[in-house]
Protein backbone atom coordinates (compact mmCIF):
# COMPACT_ATOMS: atom_id res chain seq x y z
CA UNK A 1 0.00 0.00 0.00
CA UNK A 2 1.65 3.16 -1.13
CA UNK A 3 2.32 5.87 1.77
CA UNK A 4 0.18 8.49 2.60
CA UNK A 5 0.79 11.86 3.15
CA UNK A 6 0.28 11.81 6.62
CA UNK A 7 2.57 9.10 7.02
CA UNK A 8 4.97 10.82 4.29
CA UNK A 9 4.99 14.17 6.56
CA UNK A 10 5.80 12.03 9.70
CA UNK A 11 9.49 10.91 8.37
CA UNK A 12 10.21 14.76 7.46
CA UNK A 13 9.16 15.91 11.05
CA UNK A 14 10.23 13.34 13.00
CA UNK A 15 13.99 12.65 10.74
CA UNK A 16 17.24 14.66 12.84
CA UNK A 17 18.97 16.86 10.55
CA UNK A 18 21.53 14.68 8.34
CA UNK A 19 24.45 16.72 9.69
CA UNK A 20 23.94 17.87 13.01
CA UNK A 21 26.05 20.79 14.35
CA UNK A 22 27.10 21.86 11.11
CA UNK A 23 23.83 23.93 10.07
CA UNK A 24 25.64 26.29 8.28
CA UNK A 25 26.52 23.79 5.44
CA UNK A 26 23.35 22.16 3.83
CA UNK A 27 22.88 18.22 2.96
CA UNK A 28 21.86 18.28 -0.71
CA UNK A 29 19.79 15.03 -1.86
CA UNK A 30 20.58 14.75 -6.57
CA UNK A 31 17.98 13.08 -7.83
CA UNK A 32 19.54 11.84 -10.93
CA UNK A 33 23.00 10.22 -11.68
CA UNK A 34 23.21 11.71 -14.99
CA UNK A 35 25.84 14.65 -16.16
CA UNK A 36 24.10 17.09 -14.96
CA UNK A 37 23.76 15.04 -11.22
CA UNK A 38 27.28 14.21 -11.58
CA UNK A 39 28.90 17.36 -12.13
CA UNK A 40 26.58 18.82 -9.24
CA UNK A 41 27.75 16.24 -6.67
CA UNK A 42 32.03 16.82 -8.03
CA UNK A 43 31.59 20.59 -7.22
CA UNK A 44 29.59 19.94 -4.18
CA UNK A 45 32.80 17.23 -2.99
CA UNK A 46 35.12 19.69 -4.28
CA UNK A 47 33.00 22.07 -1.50
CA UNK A 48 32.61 20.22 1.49
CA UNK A 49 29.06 20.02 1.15
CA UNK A 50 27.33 16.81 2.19
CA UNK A 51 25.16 15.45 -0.69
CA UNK A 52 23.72 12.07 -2.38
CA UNK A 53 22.77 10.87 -5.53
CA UNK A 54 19.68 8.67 -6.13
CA UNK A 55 19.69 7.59 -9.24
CA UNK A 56 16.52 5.39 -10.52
CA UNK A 57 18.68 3.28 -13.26
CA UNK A 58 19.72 -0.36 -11.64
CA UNK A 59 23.23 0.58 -12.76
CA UNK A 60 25.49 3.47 -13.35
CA UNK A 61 26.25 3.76 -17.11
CA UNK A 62 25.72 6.05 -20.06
CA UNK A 63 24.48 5.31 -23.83
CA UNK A 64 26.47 6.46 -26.92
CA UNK A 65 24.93 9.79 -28.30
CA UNK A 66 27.62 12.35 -29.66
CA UNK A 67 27.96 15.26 -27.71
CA UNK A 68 30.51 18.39 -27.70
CA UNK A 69 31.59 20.57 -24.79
CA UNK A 70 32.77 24.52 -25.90
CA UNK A 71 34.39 27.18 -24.30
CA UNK A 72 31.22 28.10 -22.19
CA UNK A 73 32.35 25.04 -19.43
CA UNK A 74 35.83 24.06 -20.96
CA UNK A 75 37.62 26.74 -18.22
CA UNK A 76 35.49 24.53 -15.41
CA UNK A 77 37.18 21.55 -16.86
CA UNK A 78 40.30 23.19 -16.67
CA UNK A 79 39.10 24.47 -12.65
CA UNK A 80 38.55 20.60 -12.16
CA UNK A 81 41.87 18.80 -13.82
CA UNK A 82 39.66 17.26 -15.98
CA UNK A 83 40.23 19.01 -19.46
CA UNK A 84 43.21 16.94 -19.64
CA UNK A 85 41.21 13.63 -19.70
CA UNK A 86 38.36 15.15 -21.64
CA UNK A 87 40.84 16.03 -24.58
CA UNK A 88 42.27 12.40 -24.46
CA UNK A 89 38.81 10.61 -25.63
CA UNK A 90 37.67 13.73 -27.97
CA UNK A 91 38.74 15.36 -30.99
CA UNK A 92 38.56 18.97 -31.76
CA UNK A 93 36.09 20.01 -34.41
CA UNK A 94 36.58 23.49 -36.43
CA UNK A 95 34.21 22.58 -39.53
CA UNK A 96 30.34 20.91 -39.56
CA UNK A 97 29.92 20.30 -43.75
CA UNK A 98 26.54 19.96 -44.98
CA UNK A 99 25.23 17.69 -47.65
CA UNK A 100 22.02 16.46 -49.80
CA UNK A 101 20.74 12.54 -49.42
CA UNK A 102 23.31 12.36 -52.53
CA UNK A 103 26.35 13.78 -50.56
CA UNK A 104 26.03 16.63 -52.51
CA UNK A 105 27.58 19.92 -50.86
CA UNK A 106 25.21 22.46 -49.71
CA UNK A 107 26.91 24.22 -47.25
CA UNK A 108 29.14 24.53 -44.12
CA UNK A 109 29.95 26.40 -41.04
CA UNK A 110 33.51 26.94 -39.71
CA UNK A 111 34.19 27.22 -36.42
CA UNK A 112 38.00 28.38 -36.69
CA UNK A 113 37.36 31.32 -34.95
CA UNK A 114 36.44 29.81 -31.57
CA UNK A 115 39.78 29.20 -29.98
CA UNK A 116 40.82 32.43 -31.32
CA UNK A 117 38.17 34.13 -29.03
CA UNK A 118 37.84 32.25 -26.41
CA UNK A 119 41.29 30.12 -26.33
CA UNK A 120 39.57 26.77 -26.45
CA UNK A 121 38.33 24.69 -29.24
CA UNK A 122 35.54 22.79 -29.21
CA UNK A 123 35.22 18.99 -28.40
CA UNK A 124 33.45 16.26 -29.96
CA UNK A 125 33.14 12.80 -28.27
CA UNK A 126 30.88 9.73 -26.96
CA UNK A 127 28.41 10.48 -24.46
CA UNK A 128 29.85 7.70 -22.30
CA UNK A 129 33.17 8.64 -22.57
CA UNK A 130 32.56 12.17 -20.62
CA UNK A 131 29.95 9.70 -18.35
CA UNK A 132 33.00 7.58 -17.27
CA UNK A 133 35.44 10.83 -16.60
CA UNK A 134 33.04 12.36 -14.02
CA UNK A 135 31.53 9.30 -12.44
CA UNK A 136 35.57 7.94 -11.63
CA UNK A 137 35.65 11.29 -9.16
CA UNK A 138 32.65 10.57 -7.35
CA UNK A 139 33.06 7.75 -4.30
CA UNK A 140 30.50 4.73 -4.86
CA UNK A 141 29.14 5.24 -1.33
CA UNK A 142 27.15 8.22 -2.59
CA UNK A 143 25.48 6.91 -5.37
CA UNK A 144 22.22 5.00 -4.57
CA UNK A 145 20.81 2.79 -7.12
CA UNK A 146 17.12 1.92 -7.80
CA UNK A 147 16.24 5.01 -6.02
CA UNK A 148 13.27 6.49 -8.43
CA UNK A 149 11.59 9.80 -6.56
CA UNK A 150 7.64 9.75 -7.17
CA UNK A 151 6.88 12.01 -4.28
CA UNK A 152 8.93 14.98 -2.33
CA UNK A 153 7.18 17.27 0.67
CA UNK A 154 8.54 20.34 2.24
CA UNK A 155 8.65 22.47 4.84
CA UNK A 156 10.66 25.83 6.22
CA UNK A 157 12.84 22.95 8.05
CA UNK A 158 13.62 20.36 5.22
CA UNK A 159 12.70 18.47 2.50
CA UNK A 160 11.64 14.92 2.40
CA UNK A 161 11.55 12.42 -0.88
CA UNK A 162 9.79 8.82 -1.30
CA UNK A 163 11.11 6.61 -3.52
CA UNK A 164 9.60 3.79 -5.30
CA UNK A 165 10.73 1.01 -2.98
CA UNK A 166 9.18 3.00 -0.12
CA UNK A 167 12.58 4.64 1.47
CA UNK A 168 12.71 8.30 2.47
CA UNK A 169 15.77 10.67 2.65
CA UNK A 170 15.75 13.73 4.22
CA UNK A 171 17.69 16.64 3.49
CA UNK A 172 18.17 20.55 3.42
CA UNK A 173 17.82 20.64 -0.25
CA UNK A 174 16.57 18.53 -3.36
CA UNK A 175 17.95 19.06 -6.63
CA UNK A 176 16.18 17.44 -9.73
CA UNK A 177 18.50 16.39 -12.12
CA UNK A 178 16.54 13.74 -13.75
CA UNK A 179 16.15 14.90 -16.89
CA UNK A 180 13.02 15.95 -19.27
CA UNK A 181 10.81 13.70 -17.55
CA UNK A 182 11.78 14.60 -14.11
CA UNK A 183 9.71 12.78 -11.03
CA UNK A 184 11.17 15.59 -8.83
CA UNK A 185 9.17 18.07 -11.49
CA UNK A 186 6.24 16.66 -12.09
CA UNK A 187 5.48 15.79 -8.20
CA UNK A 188 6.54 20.05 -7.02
CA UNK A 189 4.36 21.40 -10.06
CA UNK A 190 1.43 19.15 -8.42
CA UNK A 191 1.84 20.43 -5.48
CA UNK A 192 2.24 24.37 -6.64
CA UNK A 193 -1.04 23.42 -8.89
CA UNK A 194 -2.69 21.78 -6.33
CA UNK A 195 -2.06 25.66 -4.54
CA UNK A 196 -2.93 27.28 -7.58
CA UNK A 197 1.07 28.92 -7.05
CA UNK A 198 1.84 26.90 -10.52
CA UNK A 199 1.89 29.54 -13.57
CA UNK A 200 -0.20 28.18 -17.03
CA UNK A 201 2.50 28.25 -19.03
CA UNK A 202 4.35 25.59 -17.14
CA UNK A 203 1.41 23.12 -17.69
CA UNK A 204 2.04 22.58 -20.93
CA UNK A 205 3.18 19.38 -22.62
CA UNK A 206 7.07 18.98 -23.81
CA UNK A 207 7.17 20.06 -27.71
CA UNK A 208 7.89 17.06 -29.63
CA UNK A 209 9.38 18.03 -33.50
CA UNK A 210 11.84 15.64 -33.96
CA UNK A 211 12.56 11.70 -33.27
CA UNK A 212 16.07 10.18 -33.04
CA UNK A 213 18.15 7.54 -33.33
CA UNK A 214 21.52 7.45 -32.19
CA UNK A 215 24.58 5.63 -31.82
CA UNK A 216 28.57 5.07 -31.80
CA UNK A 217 30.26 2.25 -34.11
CA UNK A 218 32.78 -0.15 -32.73
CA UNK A 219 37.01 0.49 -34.36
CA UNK A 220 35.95 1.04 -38.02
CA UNK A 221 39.07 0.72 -40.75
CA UNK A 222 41.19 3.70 -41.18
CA UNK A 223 42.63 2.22 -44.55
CA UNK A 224 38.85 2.26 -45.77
CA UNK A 225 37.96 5.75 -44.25
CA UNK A 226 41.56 7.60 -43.92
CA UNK A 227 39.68 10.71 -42.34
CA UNK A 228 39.55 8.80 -39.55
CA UNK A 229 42.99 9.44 -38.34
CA UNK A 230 42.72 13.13 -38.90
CA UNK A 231 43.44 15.28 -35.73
CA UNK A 232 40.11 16.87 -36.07
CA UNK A 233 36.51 15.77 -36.12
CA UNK A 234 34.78 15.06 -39.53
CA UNK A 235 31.96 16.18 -39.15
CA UNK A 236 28.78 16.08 -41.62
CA UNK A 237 25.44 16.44 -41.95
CA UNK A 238 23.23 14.86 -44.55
CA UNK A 239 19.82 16.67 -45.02
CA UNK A 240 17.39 14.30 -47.02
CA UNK A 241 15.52 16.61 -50.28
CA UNK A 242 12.54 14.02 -50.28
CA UNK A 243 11.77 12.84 -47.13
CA UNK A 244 11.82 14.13 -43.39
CA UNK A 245 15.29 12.68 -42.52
CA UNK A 246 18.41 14.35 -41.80
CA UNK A 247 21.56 12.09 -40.35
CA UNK A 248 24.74 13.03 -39.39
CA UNK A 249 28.11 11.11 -38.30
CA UNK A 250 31.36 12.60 -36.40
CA UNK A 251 34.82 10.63 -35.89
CA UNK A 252 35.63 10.48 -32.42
CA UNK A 253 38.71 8.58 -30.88
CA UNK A 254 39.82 4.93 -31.75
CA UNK A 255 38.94 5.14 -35.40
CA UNK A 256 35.13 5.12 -34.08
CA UNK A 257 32.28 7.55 -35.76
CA UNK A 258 29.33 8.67 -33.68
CA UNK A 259 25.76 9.09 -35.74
CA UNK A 260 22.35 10.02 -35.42
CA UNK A 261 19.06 10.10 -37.57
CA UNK A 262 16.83 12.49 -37.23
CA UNK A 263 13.05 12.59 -38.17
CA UNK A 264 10.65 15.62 -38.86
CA UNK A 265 7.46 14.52 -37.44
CA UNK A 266 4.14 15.48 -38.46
CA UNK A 267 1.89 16.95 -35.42
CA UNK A 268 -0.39 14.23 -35.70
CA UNK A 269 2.73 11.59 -35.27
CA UNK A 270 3.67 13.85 -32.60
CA UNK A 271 0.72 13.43 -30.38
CA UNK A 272 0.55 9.38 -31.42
CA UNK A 273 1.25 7.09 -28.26
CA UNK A 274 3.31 4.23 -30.30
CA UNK A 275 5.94 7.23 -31.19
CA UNK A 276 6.38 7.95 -27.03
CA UNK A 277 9.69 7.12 -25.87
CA UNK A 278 11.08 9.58 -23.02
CA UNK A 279 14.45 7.60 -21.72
CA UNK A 280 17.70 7.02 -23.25
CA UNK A 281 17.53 3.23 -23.87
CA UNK A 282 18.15 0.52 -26.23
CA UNK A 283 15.45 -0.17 -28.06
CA UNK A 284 15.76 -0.73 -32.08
CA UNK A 285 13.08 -0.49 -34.88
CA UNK A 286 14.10 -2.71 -36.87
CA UNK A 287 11.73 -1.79 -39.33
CA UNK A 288 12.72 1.77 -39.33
CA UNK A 289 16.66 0.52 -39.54
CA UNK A 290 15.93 -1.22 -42.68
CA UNK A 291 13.83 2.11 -44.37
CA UNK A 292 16.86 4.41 -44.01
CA UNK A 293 19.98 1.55 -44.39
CA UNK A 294 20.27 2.55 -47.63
CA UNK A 295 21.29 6.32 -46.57
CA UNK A 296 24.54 7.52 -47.61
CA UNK A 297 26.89 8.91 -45.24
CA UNK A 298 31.22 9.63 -45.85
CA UNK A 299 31.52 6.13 -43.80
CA UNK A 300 29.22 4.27 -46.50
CA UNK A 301 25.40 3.40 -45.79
CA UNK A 302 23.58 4.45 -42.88
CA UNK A 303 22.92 0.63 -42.42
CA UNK A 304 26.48 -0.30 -42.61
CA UNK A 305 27.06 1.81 -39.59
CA UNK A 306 23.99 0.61 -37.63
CA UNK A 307 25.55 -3.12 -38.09
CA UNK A 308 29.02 -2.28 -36.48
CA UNK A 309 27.47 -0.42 -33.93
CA UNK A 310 26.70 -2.67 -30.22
CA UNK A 311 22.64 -3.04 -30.58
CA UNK A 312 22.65 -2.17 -26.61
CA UNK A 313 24.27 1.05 -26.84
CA UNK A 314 21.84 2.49 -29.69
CA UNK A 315 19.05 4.64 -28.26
CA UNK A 316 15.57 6.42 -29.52
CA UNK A 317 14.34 9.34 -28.41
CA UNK A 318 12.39 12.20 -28.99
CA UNK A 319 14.03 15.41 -29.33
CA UNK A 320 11.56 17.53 -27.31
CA UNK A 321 12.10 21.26 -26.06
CA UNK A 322 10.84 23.28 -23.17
CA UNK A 323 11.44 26.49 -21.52
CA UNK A 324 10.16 26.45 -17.73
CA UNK A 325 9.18 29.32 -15.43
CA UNK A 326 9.20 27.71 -12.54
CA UNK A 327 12.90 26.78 -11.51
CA UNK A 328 12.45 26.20 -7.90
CA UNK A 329 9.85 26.60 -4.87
CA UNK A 330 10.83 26.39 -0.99
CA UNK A 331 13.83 23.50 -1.13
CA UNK A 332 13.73 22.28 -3.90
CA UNK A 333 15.33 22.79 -7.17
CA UNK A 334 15.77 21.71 -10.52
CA UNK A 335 18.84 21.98 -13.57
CA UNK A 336 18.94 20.41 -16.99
CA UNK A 337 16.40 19.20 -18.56
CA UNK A 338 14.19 19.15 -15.58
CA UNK A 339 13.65 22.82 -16.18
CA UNK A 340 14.89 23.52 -19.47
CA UNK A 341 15.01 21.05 -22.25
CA UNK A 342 16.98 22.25 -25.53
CA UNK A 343 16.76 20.78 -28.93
CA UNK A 344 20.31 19.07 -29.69
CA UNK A 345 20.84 21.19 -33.04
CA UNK A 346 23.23 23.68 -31.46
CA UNK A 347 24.95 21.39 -28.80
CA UNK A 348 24.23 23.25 -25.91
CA UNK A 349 21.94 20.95 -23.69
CA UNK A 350 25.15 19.62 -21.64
CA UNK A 351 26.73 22.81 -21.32
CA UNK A 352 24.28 24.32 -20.10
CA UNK A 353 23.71 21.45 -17.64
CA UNK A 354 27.18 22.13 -16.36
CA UNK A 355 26.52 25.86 -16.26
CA UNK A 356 23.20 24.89 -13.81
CA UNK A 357 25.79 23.11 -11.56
CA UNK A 358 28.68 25.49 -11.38
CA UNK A 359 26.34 28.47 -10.75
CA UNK A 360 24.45 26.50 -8.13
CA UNK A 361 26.98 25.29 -6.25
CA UNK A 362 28.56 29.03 -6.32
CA UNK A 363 25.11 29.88 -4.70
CA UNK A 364 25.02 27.02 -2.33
CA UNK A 365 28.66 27.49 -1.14
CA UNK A 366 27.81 31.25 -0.11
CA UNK A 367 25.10 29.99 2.45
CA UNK A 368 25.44 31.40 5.69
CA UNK A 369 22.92 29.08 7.32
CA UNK A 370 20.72 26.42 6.10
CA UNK A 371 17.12 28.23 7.28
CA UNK A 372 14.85 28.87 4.77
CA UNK A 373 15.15 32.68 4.12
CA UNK A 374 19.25 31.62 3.07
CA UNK A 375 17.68 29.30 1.04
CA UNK A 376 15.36 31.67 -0.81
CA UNK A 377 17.65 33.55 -1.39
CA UNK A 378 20.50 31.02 -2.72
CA UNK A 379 17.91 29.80 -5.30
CA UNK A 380 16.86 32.98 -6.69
CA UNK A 381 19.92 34.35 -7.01
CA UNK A 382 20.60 30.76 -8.86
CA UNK A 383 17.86 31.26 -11.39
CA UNK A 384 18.28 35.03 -11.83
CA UNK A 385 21.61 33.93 -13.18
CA UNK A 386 20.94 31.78 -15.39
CA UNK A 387 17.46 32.25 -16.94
CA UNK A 388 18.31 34.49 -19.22
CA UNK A 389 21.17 32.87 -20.68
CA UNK A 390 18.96 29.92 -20.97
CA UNK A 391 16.57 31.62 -22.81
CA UNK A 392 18.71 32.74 -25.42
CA UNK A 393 20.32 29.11 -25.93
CA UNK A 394 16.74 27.75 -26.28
CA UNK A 395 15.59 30.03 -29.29
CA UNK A 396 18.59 29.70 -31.03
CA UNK A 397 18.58 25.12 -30.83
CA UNK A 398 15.04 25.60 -32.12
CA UNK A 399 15.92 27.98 -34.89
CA UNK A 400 19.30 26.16 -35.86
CA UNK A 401 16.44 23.08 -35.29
CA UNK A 402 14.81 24.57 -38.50
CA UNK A 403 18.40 24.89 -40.61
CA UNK A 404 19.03 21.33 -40.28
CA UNK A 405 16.44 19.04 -39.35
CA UNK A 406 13.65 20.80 -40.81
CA UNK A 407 12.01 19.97 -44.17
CA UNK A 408 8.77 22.11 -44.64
CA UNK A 409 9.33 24.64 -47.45
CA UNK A 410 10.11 27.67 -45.22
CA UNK A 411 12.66 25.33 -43.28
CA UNK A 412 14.35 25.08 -46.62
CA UNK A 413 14.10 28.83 -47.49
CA UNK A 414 16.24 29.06 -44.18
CA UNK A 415 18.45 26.77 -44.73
CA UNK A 416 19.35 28.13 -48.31
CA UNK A 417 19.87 31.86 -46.59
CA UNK A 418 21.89 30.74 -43.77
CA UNK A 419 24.04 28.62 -45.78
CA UNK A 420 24.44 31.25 -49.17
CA UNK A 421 23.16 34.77 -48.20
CA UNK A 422 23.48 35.43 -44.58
CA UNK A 423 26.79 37.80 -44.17
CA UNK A 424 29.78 36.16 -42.59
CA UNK A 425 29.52 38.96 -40.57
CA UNK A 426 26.47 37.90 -38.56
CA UNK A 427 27.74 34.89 -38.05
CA UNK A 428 30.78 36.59 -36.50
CA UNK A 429 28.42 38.70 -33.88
CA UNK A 430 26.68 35.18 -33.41
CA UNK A 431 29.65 33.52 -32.11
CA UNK A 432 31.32 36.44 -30.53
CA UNK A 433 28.20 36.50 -28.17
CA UNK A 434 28.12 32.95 -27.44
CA UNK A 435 31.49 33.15 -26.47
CA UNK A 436 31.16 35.29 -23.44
CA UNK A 437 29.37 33.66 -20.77
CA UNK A 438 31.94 31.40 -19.80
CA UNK A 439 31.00 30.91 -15.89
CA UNK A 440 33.63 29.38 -13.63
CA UNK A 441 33.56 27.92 -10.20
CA UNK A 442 33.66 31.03 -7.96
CA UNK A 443 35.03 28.90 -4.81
CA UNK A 444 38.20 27.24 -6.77
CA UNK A 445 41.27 29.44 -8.67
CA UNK A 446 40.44 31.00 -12.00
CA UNK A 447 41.83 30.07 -14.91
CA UNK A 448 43.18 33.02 -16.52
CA UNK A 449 41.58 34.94 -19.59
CA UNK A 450 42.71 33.54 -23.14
CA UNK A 451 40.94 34.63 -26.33
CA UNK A 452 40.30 37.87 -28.13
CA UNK A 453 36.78 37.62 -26.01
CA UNK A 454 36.39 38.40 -22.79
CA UNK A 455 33.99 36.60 -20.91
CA UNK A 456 31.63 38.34 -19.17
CA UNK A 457 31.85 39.78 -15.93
CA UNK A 458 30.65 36.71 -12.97
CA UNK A 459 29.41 37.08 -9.59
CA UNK A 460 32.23 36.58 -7.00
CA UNK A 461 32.20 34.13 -4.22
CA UNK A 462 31.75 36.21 -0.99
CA UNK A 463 32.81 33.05 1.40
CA UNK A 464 35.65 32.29 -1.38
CA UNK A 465 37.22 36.01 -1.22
CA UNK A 466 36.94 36.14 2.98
CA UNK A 467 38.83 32.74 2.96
CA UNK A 468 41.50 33.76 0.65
CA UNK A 469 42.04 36.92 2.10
CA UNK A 470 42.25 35.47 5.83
CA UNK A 471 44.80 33.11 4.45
CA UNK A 472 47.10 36.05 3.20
CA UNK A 473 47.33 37.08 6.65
């Protein structure tokens, strides 16, 4: 029999604070092992605060999407050590080429201009791969398995969470950071509803354009496919002219090539249940495999690649996007895709996963006391920071959504001016702008300015600045 509320609200009243005598530092509870979790928890160990991850998978491990990290979290990696590691299982990427269903060139966009500005060029590699790197720094004694939240409560005191095998935890703060489908989510915006504090615009659905299928190929043959063993990426993108597909493959490390499909969907095929699929997972379609083997890609067919690739590692998903309102409420929290979910087409969703972390734990680190005004106040100063910047990375993934995923005539029309009329200066002033919010980690050393670019100007750690200055003396 599940557990009332009653029942629920007696664990939060009647659990001692986690860390007793040490109020001024808050226990954080992650909900959600994934890079956004794990990057939280690193900063939070690299902090001294207390925290644990409950993460609902039965095991800790990541599926093989591409993904690529820029200068706007590249200086944290740096902060970290880590940027050393990171570099050794990626491969820089300065060019994205563009071509029809025929490998026809239609286009590209050069990105030779980013370590110039910013001193740091961009990184392509497996998901896993920067999975493995940040899960090796966090000690296995503060990652619980099986652990799915379906219910949190709150008071000015602490928060409480119930997880589907019935166990509570008890903490000062809950961070969701399980992803577009968050349980942390959907159980605080039934509460806020429930006390009519919930706005309408966060009631909405998730927008789903686009479904995907994604993978990474075992050690293909560099004699076959010399590009391969090129210091940077190749990178292309294949944009079907006569049906809704677009597919794209990047060489990573170890002579492997990371790919994805990508389908337009209709709104109708949108709303249809059979199309619903909301976690990473491996679950082929065999029958859509065999409608788009025949694809061409620089590595041969589409299907060729899907047949050296491990069948457990591929994963489909929708690419759905959402801008939330409603960031946090009392102690609770949310980063990632629990509050903002970005289409992949501009690479962004990670970084600014990381970006959620770093600025959070800056706000976390500068509590004074762990009572519910410091809390406030921690949180909003954690979304004013970030919302924003947010905001502007979500309207540009859906409109770079439209340059290379999209197929409807005026998607084309788009695509043709981007690629063949829009000035190179614009996409100068693009880049330039993305390139300066670069937030570090305001409690560890800087890493010093490199780039034509300054980044802009970030919030200083009060507690950070008192410490180092006692320490001169």
């Amino acid at each position: 029999m599940p557990m009332d509320d009653n029942e629920f609200a007696y664990h939060l009243a009647d659990a001692k604070h986690p860390i007793s005598g040490r109020k001024n530092v808050p226990h954080v509870l992650i909900s959600g092992g994934g890079l956004g979790g794990l990057m939280l928890a690193l900063l939070l160990e690299k902090a001294g605060i207390s925290y644990l991850i409950l993460e609902r998978a039965k095991e800790v491990k990541s599926l093989g999407a591409v993904m690529s990290l820029s200068a706007g979290v590249l200086g944290i990696f740096e902060q970290l050590q880590l940027l050393e590691g990171l570099a050794g299982v990626s491969k820089p990427i300065n060019d994205f080429k563009f071509f029809s269903d025929e490998l026809k060139s239609i286009g590209h966009l050069k990105g030779e201009d980013e370590k110039d500005q910013t001193g740091y060029e961009r990184m392509v590699f497996s998901r896993p791969e920067l999975y493995d790197l940040l899960l090796a720094k966090i000690p296995a004694e503060k990652i619980h398995l099986s652990k799915k939240v379906v219910a949190i409560i709150q008071d000015d005191d602490a928060v409480a969470v119930r997880c589907q095998d019935k166990s509570v935890y008890v903490a000062d703060l809950l961070v969701g950071a399980d992803g577009a489908y968050s349980g942390v989510r959907q159980s605080l915006f039934t509460r806020l509803e429930r006390d009519n504090l919930l706005p309408e615009c966060d009631k909405r659905s998730l927008n789903k354009g686009y479904f995907c299928l994604v993978g990474t190929t075992d050690r293909l043959d560099p004699a076959r496919f010399p590009q391969l063993r090129e210091a940077y990426s190749d990178a292309s993108m294949m944009i079907s002219d006569s049906s809704p597909h677009s597919w794209s493959t990047f060489s990573v490390p170890n002579d492997r090539v990371c790919w994805n499909l990508v389908i337009q969907l209709t709104a109708k095929e949108s709303e249809e249940e059979q199309f619903r699929k909301s976690e990473w997972g491996p679950e082929a379609n065999e029958s859509l495999i065999r409608s788009v083997a025949h694809f061409k890609t620089p590595y041969g067919t589409l299907g060729e690649l899907i047949n050296v690739t491990p069948k457990d590692t591929i994963s489909r998903v929708f690419l759905e996007d959402m801008l939330y309102q409603t960031w946090h409420h009392k102690r609770t929290v949310l980063i990632g895709d629990a509050c903002h979910k970005l289409l992949p087409s501009t690479g962004q969703g990670c970084v600014n996963a990381i970006q959620d972390s770093v600025v959070l734990a800056n706000c976390l680190y500068d509590m004074t006391t762990t009572s519910i005004e410091d809390v406030t106040q921690a949180l909003d100063d954690y979304r004013e920071q970030r919302f924003e910047h947010v905001k502007t990375q979500y309207e540009a993934s859906q409109w770079n959504a439209k340059i290379i995923y999209g197929h409807t005539f005026l998607d084309r029309m788009i695509r043709q001016g981007t690629f063949h009329l829009l000035p190179k200066s614009v996409h100068r002033n693009i880049s330039v702008k993305d390139a300066k919010y670069r937030p570090q980690v305001a409690f560890l050393p800087q890493v010093p300015e490199r780039g034509s670019v300054p980044a802009l100007p970030q919030k200083p750690s009060r507690k950070y600045t008192e410490e180092q200055q006692a320490y001169a003396v």
